[in-house]
Protein backbone atom coordinates (compact mmCIF):
# COMPACT_ATOMS: atom_id res chain seq x y z
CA UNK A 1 -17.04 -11.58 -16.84
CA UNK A 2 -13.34 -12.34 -16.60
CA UNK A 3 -13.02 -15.28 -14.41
CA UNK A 4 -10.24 -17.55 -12.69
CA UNK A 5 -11.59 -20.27 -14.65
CA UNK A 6 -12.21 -18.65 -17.59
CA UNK A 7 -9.13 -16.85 -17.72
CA UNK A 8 -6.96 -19.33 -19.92
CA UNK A 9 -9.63 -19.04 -22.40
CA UNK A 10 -9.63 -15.24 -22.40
CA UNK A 11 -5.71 -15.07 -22.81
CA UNK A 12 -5.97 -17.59 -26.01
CA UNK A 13 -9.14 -15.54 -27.67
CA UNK A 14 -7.47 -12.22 -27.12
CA UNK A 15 -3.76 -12.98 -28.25
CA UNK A 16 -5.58 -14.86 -31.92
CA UNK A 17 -7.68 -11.38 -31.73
CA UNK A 18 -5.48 -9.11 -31.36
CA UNK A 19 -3.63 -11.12 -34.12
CA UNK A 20 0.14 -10.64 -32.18
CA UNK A 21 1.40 -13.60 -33.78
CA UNK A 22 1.49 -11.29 -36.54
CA UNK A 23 3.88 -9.18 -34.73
CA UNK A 24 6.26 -11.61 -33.72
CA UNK A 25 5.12 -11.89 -30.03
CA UNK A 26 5.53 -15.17 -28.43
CA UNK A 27 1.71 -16.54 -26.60
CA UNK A 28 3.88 -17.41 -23.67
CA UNK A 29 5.13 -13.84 -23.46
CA UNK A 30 1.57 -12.31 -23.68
CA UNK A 31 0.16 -14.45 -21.27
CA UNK A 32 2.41 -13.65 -18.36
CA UNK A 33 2.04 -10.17 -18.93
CA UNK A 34 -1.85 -10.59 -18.65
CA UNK A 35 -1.50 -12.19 -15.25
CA UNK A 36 0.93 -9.30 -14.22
CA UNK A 37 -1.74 -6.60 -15.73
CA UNK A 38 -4.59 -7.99 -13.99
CA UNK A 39 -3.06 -8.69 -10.55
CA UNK A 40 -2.16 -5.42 -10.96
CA UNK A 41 -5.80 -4.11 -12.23
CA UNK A 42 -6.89 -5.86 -8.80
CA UNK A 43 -4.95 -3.51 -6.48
CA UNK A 44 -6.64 -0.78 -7.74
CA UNK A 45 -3.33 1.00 -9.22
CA UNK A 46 -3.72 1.18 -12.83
CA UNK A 47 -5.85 3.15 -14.84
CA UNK A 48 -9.19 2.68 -16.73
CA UNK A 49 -6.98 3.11 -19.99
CA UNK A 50 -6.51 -0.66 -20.52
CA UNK A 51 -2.91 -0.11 -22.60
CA UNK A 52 -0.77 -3.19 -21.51
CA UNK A 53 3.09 -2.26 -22.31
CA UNK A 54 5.84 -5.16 -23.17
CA UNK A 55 8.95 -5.18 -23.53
CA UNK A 56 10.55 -8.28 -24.93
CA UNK A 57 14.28 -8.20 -24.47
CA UNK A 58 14.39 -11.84 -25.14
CA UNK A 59 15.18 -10.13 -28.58
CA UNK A 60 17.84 -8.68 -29.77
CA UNK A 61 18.30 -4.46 -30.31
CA UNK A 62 17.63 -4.99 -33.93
CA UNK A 63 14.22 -6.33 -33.40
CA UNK A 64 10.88 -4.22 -33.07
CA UNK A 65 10.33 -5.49 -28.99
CA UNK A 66 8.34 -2.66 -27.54
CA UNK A 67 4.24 -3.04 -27.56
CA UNK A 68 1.24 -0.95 -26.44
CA UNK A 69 -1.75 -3.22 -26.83
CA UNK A 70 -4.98 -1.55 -26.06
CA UNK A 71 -6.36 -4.45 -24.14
CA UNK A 72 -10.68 -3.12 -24.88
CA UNK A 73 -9.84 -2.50 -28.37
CA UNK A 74 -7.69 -5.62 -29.41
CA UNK A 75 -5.22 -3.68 -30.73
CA UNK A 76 -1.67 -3.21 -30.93
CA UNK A 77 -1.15 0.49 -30.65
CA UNK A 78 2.44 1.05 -31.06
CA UNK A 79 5.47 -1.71 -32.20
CA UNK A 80 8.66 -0.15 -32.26
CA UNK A 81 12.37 -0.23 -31.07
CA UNK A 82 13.82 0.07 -27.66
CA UNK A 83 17.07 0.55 -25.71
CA UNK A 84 18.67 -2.02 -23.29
CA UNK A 85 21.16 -0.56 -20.64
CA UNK A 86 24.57 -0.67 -22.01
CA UNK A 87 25.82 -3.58 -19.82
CA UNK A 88 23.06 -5.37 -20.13
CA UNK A 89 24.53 -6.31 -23.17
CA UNK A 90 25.30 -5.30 -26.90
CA UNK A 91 22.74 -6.38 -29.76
CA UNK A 92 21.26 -8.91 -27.06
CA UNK A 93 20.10 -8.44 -23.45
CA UNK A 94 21.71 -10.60 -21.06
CA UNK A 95 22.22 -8.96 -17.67
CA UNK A 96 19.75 -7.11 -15.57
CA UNK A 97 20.01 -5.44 -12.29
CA UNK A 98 17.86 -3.20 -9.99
CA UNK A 99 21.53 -1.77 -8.51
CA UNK A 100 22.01 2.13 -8.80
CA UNK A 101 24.93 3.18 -11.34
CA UNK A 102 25.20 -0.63 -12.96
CA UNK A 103 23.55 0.83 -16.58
CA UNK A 104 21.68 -2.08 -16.74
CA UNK A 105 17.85 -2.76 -17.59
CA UNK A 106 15.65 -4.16 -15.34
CA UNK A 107 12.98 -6.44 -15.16
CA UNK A 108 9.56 -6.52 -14.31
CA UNK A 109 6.14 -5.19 -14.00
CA UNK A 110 6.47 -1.19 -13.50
CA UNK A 111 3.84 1.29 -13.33
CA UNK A 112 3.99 4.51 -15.52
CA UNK A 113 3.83 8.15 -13.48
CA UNK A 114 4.66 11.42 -14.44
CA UNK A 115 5.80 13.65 -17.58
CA UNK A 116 8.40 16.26 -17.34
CA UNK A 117 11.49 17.60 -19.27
CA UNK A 118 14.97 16.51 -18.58
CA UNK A 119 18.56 16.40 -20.19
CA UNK A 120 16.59 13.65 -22.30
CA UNK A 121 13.93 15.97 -23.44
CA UNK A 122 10.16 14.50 -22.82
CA UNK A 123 10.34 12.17 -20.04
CA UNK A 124 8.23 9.62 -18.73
CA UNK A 125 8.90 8.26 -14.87
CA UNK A 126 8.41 5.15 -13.82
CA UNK A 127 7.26 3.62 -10.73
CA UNK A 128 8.30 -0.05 -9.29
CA UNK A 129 6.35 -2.87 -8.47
CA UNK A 130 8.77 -5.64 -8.07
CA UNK A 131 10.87 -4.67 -4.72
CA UNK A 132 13.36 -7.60 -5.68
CA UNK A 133 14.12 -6.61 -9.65
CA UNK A 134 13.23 -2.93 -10.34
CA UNK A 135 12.74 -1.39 -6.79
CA UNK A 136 15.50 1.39 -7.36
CA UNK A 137 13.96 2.65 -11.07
CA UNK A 138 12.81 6.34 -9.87
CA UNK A 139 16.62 6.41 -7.54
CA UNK A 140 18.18 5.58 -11.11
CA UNK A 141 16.10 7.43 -12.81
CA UNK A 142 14.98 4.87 -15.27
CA UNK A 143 12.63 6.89 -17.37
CA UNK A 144 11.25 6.58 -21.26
CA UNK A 145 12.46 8.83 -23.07
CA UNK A 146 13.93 9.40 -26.44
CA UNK A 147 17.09 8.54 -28.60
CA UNK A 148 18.13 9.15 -31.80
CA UNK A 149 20.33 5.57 -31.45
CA UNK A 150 17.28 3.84 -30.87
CA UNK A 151 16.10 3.86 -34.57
CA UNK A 152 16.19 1.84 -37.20
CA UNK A 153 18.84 4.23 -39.03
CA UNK A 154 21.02 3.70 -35.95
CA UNK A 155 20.77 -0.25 -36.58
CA UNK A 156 21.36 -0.10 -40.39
CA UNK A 157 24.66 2.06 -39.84
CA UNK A 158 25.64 0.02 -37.02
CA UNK A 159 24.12 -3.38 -36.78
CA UNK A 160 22.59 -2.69 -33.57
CA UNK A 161 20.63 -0.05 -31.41
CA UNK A 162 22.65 2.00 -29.22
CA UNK A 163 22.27 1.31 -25.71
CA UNK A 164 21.39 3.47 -22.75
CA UNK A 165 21.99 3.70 -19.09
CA UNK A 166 19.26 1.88 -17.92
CA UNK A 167 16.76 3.32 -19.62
CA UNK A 168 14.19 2.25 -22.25
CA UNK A 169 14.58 5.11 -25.37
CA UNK A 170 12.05 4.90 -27.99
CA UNK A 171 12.60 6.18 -31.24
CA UNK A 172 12.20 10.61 -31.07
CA UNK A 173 9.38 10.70 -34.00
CA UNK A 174 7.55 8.26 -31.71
CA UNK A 175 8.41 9.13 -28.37
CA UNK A 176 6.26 11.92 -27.36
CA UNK A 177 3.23 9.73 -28.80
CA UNK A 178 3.73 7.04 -26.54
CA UNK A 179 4.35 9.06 -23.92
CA UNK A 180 1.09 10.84 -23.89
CA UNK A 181 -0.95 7.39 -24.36
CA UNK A 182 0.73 5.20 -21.47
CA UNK A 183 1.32 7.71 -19.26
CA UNK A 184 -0.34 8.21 -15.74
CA UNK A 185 -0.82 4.57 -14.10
CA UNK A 186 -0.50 2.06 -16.68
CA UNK A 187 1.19 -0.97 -16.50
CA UNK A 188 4.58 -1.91 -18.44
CA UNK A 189 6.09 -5.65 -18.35
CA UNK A 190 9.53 -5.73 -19.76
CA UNK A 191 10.55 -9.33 -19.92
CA UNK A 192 13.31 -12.01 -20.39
CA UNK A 193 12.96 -15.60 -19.74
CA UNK A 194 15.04 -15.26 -16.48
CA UNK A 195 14.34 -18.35 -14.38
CA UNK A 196 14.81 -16.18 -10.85
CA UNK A 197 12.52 -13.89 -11.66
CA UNK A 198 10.07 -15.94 -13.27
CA UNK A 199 10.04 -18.18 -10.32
CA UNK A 200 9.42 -15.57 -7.52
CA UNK A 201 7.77 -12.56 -9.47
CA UNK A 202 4.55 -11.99 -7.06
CA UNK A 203 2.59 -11.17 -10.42
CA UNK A 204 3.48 -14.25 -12.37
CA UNK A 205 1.39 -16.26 -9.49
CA UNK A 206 -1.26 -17.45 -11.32
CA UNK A 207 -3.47 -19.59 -8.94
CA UNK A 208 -3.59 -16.67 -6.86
CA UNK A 209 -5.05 -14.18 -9.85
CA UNK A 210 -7.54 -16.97 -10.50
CA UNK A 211 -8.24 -17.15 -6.94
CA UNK A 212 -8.93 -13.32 -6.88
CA UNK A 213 -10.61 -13.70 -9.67
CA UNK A 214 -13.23 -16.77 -8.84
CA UNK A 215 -13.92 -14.66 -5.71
CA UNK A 216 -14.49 -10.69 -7.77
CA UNK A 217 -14.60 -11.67 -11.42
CA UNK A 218 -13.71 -8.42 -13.54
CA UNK A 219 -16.60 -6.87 -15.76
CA UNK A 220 -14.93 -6.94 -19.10
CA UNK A 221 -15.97 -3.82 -21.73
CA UNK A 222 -18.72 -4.56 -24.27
CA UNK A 223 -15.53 -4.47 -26.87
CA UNK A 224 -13.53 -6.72 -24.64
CA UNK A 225 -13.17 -10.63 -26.05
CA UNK A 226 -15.95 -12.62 -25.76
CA UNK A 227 -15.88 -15.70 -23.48
């Protein structure tokens, strides 16, 4: 059973598990999106797929920064490149905003929704849960979808990924792939160590998800960490 006070202890066993030192992603990182995934798990919104999405634009463009960990499994499903919005920066991310027409990224915990085809190709939509950083995603039409300058031939020709308009684009001979496996209520935490948001984020409150917890621990799959 995943507890409030047993929750530290489950974050530690499953990062060493899931061995994502190994893929360059910080503890720190991990463990916020775990709160985020599981305060989310206990509104009843996400799905019974247990994928956890992050997107770590505390890196730069050139840098593998998008994950799918399957959470029951303890495994890191996909590890590839992504876009940042083309004024959120050039090879680094530096700027967000949740403003229509700024071509910026945005941060925050997001659920996934719907396929369908667009000017982009394969799409996947996106649906908001942070009303302060990434309320306007489905009015900007911040969707995954693919781009051939989001590849690791685009950064060897040009030192960087290209950038989009707000949009996280995946590499096309993966894109489809993910798409199919995250799709349809599962949770994505793109991140940066932005003191605002990581101040007032209602899924980075911590005491309240062990609070939530101590009072409805979560049954945990029999492949799930063991605590």
């Amino acid at each position: 059973m995943l507890t409030g006070s047993n929750f530290e202890k489950y974050a530690t066993s499953l990062y060493d598990e899931i061995g994502l030192a190994s893929y360059q992603l910080e503890y720190d990182v991990f463990r916020l999106a775990l709160v985020g995934y599981y305060s989310l798990k206990k509104e009843g919104i996400l799905s019974d797929k247990n994928l956890l999405t992050i997107i770590d634009f505390e890196k730069p463009s050139t840098a593998k920064r998008f994950y799918t960990i399957d959470l029951a499994k303890k495994q890191v499903l996909y590890h590839t490149y992504v876009s940042h919005g083309r004024n959120t920066g050039e090879n680094m991310a530096t700027q967000f905003s949740n403003t229509p027409h700024s071509n910026q990224s945005s941060l925050g915990f997001s659920v996934t929704g719907e396929t369908y085809v667009g000017s982009k190709g394969y799409s996947l939509r996106l649906d908001d849960k942070e009303s302060s950083f990434n309320s306007n995603v489905r009015r900007r039409a911040v969707v995954i979808h693919a781009a051939a300058y989001a590849t690791e031939d685009w950064v060897r020709r040009y030192g960087r990924l290209g950038r989009s308009q707000g949009c996280p684009a995946l590499p096309p001979a993966l894109s489809r792939e993910v798409i199919d496996a995250i799709k349809d209520k599962t949770a994505i935490f793109t991140y940066y160590p932005d003191t605002h948001y990581l101040n007032t984020s209602q899924y980075l409150e911590v005491e309240s998800l062990r609070e939530k917890l101590d009072a409805e621990p979560i049954t945990l799959l029999p492949s799930d960490v063991s605590l």
